[in-house]
Protein backbone atom coordinates (compact mmCIF):
# COMPACT_ATOMS: atom_id res chain seq x y z
CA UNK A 1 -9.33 -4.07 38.03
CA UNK A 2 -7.12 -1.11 35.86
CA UNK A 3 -8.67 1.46 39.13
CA UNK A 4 -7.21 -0.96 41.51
CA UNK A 5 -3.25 -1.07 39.30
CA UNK A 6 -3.69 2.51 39.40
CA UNK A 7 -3.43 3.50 35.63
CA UNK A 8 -2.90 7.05 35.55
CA UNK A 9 -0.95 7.80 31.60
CA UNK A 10 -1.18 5.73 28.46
CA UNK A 11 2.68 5.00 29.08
CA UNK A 12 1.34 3.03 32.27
CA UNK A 13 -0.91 1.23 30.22
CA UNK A 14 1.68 0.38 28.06
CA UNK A 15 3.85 -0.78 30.32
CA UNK A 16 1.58 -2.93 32.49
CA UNK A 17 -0.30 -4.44 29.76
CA UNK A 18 3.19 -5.55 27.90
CA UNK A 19 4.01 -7.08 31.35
CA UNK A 20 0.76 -9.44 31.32
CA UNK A 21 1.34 -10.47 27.91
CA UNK A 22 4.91 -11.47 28.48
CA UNK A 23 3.67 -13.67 31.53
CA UNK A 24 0.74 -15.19 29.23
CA UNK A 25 2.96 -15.69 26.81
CA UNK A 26 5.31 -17.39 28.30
CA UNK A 27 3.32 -19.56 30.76
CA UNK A 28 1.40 -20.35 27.61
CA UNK A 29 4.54 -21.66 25.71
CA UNK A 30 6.16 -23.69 28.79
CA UNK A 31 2.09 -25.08 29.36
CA UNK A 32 1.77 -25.95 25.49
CA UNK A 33 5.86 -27.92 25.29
CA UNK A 34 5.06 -29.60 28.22
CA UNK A 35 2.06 -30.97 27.46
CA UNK A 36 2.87 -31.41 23.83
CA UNK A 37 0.04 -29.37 22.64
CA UNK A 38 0.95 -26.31 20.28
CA UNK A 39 -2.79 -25.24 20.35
CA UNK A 40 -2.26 -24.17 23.98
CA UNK A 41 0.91 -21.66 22.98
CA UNK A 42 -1.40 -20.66 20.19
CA UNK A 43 -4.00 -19.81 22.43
CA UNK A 44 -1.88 -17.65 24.79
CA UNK A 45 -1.29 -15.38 22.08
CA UNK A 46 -4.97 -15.62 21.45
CA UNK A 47 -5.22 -14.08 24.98
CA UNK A 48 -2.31 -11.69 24.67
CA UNK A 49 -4.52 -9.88 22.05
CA UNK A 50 -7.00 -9.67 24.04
CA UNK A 51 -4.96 -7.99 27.06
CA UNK A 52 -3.82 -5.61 24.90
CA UNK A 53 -7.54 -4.28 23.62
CA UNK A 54 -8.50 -4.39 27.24
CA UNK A 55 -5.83 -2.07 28.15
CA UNK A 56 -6.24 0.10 24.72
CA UNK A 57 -9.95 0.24 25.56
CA UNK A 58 -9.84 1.17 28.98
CA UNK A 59 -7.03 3.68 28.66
CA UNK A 60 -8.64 4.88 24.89
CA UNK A 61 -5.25 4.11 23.30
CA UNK A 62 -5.29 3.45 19.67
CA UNK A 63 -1.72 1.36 19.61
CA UNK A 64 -2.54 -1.08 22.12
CA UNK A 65 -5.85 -1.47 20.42
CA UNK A 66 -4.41 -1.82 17.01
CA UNK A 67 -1.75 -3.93 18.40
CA UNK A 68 -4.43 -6.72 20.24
CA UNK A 69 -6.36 -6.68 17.25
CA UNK A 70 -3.79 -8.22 15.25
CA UNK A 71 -2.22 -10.17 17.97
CA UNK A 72 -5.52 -11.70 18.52
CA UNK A 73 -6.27 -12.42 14.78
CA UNK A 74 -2.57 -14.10 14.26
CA UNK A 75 -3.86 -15.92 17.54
CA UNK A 76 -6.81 -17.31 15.40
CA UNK A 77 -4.59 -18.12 12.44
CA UNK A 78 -2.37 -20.40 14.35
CA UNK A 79 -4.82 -22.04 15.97
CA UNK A 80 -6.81 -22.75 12.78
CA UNK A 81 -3.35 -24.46 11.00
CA UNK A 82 -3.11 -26.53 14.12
CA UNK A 83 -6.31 -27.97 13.90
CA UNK A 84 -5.48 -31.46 12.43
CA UNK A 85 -9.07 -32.27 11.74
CA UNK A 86 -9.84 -29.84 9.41
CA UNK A 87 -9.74 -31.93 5.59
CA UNK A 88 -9.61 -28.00 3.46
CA UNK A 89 -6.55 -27.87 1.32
CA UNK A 90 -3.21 -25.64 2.06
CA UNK A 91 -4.85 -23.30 -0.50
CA UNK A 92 -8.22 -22.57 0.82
CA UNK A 93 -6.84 -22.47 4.20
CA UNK A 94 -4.43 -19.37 3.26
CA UNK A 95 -7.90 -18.04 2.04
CA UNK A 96 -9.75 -18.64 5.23
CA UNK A 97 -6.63 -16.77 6.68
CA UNK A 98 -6.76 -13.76 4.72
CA UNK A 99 -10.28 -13.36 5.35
CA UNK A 100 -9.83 -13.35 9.39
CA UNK A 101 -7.11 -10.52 8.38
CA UNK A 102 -9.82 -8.39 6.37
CA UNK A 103 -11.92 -9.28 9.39
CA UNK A 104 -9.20 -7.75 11.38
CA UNK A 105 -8.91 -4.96 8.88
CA UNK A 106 -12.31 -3.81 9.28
CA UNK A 107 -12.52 -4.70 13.34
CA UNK A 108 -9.62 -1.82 13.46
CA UNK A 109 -11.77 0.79 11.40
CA UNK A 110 -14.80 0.36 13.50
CA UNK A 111 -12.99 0.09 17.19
CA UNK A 112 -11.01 3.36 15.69
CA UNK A 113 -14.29 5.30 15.42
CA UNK A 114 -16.19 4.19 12.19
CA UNK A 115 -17.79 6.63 10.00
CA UNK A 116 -17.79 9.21 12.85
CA UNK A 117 -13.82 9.68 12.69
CA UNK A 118 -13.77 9.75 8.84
CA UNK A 119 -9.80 9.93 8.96
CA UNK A 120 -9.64 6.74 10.96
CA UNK A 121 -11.26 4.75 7.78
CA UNK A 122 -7.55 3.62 6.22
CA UNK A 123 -8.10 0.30 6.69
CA UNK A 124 -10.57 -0.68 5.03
CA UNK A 125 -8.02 0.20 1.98
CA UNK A 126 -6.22 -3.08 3.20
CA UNK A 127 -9.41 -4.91 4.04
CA UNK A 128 -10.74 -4.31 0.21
CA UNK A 129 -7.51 -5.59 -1.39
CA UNK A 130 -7.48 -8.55 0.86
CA UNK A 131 -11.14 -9.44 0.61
CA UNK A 132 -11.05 -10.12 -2.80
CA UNK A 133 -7.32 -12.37 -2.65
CA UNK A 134 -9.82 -14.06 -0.19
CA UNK A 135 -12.02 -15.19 -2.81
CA UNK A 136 -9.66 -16.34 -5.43
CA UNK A 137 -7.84 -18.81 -3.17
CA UNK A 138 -11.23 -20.19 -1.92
CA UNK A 139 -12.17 -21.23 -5.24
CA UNK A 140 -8.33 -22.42 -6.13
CA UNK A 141 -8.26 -19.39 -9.25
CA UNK A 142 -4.40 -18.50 -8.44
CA UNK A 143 -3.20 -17.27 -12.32
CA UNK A 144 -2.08 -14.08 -12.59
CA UNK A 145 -5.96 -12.50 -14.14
CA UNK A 146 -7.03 -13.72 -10.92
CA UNK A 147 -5.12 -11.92 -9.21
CA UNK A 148 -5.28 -8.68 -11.57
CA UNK A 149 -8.72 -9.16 -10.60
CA UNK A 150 -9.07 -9.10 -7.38
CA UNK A 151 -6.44 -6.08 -6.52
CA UNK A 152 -7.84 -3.75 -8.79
CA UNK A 153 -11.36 -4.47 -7.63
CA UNK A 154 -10.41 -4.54 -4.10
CA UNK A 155 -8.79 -1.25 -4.16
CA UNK A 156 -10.94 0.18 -6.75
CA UNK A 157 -13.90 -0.45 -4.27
CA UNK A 158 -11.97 0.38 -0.94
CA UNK A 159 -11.00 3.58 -2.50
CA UNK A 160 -14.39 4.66 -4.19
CA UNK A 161 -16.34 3.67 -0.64
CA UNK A 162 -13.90 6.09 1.54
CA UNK A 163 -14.13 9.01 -1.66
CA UNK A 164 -17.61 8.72 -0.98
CA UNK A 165 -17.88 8.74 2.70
CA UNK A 166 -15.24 11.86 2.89
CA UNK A 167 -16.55 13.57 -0.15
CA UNK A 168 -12.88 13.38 -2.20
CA UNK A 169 -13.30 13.44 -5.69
CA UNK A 170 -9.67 12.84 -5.91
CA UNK A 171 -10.41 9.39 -4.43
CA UNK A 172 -13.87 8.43 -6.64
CA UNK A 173 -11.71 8.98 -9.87
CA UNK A 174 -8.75 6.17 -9.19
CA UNK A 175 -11.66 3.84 -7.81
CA UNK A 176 -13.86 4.11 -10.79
CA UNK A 177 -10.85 3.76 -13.01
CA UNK A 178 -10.02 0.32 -10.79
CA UNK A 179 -13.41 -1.27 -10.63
CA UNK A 180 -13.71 -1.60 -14.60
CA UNK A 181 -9.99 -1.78 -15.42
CA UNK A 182 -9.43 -5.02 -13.54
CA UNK A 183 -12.42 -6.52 -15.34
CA UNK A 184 -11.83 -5.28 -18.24
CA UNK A 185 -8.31 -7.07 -18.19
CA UNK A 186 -9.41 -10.09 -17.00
CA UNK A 187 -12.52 -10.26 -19.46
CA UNK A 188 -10.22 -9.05 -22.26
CA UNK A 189 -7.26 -11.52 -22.06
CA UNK A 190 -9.13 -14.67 -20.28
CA UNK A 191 -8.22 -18.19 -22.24
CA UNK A 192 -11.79 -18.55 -22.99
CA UNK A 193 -11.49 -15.59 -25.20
CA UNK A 194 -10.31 -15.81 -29.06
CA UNK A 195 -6.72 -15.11 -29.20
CA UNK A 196 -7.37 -11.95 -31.18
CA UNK A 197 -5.15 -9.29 -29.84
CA UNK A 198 -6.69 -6.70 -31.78
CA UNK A 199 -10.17 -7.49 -30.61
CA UNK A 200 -8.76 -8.41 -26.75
CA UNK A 201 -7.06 -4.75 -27.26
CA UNK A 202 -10.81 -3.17 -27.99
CA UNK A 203 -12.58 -4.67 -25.44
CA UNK A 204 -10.11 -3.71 -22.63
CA UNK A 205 -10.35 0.10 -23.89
CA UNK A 206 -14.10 -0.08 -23.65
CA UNK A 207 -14.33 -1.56 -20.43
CA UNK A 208 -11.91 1.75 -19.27
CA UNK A 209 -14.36 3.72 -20.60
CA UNK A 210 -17.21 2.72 -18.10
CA UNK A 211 -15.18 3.67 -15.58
CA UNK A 212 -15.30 6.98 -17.01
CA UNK A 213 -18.77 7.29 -17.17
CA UNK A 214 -19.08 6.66 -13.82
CA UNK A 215 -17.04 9.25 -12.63
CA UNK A 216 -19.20 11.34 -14.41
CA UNK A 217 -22.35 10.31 -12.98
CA UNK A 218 -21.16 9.89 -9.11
CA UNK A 219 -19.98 12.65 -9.56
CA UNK A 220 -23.82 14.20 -9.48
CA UNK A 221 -23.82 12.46 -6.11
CA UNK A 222 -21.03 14.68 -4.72
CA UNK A 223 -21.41 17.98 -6.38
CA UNK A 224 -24.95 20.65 -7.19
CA UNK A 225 -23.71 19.49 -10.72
CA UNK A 226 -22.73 17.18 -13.10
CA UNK A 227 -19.02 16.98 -13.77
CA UNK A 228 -18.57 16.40 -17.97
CA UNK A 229 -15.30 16.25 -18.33
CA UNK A 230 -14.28 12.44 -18.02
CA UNK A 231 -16.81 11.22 -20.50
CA UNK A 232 -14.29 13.18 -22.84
CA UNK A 233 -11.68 9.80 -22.48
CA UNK A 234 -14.54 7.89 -21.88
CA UNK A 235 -16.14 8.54 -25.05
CA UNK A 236 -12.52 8.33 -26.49
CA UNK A 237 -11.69 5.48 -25.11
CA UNK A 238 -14.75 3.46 -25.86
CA UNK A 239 -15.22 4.55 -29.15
CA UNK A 240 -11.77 3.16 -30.18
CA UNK A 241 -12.30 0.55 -28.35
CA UNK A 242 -15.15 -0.75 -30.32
CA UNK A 243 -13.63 0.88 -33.84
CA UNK A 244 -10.79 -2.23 -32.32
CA UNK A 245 -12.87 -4.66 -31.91
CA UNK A 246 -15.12 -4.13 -35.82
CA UNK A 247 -11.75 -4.09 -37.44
CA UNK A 248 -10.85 -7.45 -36.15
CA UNK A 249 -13.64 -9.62 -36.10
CA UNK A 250 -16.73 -7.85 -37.39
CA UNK A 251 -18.97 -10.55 -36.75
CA UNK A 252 -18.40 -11.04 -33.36
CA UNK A 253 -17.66 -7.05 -32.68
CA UNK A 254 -21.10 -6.39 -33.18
CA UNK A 255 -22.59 -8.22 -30.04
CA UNK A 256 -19.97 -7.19 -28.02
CA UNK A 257 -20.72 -3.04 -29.12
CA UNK A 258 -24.42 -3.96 -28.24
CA UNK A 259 -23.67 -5.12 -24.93
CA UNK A 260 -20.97 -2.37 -23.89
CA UNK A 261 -23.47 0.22 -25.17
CA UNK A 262 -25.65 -0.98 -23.23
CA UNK A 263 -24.29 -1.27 -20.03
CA UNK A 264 -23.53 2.48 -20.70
CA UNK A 265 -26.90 3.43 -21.42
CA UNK A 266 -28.45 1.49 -17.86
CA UNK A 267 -25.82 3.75 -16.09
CA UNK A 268 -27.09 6.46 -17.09
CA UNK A 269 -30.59 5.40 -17.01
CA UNK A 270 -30.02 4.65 -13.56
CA UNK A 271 -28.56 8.22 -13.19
CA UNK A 272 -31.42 10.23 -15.03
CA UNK A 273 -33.90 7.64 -11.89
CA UNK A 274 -31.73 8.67 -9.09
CA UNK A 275 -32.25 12.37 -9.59
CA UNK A 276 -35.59 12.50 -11.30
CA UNK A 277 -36.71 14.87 -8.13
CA UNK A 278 -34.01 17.59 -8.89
CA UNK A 279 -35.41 17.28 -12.64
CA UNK A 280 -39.23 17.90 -11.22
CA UNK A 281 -37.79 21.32 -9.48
């Protein structure tokens, strides 16, 4: 069909496939008012996306593609609000929503090029933050440690995955730092916890100082070496974070240094496991 239109630039491409969704478009909307059926205007732009990722795939141009991914998923959305039968509440359906956008997200990274075209990888920054939102509104957790949660995890994991795919140091450190500092805030200052701020204070800083230690030890992973440096503010950090937590409840303190430790020392268990052959040589 595009070898019979005669498609010879991108700009062609463009042009035509802008034309088709126009006339979908609007032959969709006149359709869908005159039949009193929204799903049917819905649908067109359904279709519009999927003009546009014909064109962007037959022509190998990233916009269109980019632009009928996300035409096609907003597609989706609509007609998923529309449907009157579903019984899910307002809530859950914004979460089913945001999880056909990290769909979309990571739809985009693979139809850019995937793990082949390393610098084509953005979105699943985008995709991690929204994955996580995802969650919270399925289960109906909306305060704001929820959502301290799920951002810091979601870009601490979307950062750390593309540091490790491209090899960027620069990118492991923030995502390590991210994984255990939203954790560590929500695990620190959750109501279920004694209002202690001392104590709440402590376990926050030790929580920042796995994510340290795990910069140290991907780090392995990366480099012929072992990078020492951040277990210098790790060490800091934890130690005054469980010197915190003895001075306010002492009691209490002592479980919670057994169980940090301890996390600590199956890290780097799990370290000393992974590289047990380059200990052999």
């Amino acid at each position: 069909m595009l070898e019979r239109l005669n498609i010879k630039t991108k700009s062609q491409a463009v042009y035509l496939s802008i034309g088709f969704v126009l006339v979908t478009l609007g032959a969709g909307y006149l359709l869908g008012a005159a039949l009193h059926q929204k799903w049917i205007t819905f649908t067109a732009i359904l279709f519009a996306g999927f003009i546009f990722l014909i064109f962007g795939f037959a022509t190998n141009a990233d916009g269109l593609k980019i632009a009928g991914i996300f035409i096609a998923g907003i597609g989706l959305i609509l007609i998923y609000f529309s449907n009157t039968h579903l019984t899910a509440s307002v809530i859950k359906k914004i979460g089913f929503c945001i999880l056909l956008l990290v769909c979309c997200f990571v739809f985009l990274a693979i139809v850019l090029g995937g793990a082949k075209r390393k610098s084509r990888l953005w979105p699943l920054i985008p995709a991690g933050m929204l994955f996580p939102l995802s969650i919270i509104f399925f289960l109906e957790k909306l305060s704001l440690l929820h959502f301290v949660l799920a951002v810091t995890l979601g870009v601490g994991i979307a950062l750390l995955g593309w540091g490790l795919v491209r090899n960027w140091f620069g990118l492991i450190i923030p995502g390590c730092i991210l994984i255990t500092t939203g954790p560590g805030i929500y695990l620190a200052w959750r109501p279920e916890t004694n209002p202690d701020g001392l104590a709440q204070t402590g376990i926050m800083l030790v929580w920042f100082a796995v994510g340290w230690v795990l910069i140290a030890l991907i780090s392995r992973f990366l480099f012929s070496q072992v990078i020492w440096w951040p277990l210098i503010p790790g060490g800091v950090l934890a130690f005054v974070g469980w010197g915190l937590a003895l001075g306010a409840n002492s009691s209490k303190a002592l479980s919670f240094v057994g169980d940090s430790g301890s996390i600590i020392v199956i890290l780097i268990g799990f370290y000393l496991l992974l590289i047990r052959k380059d200990v052999h040589k």
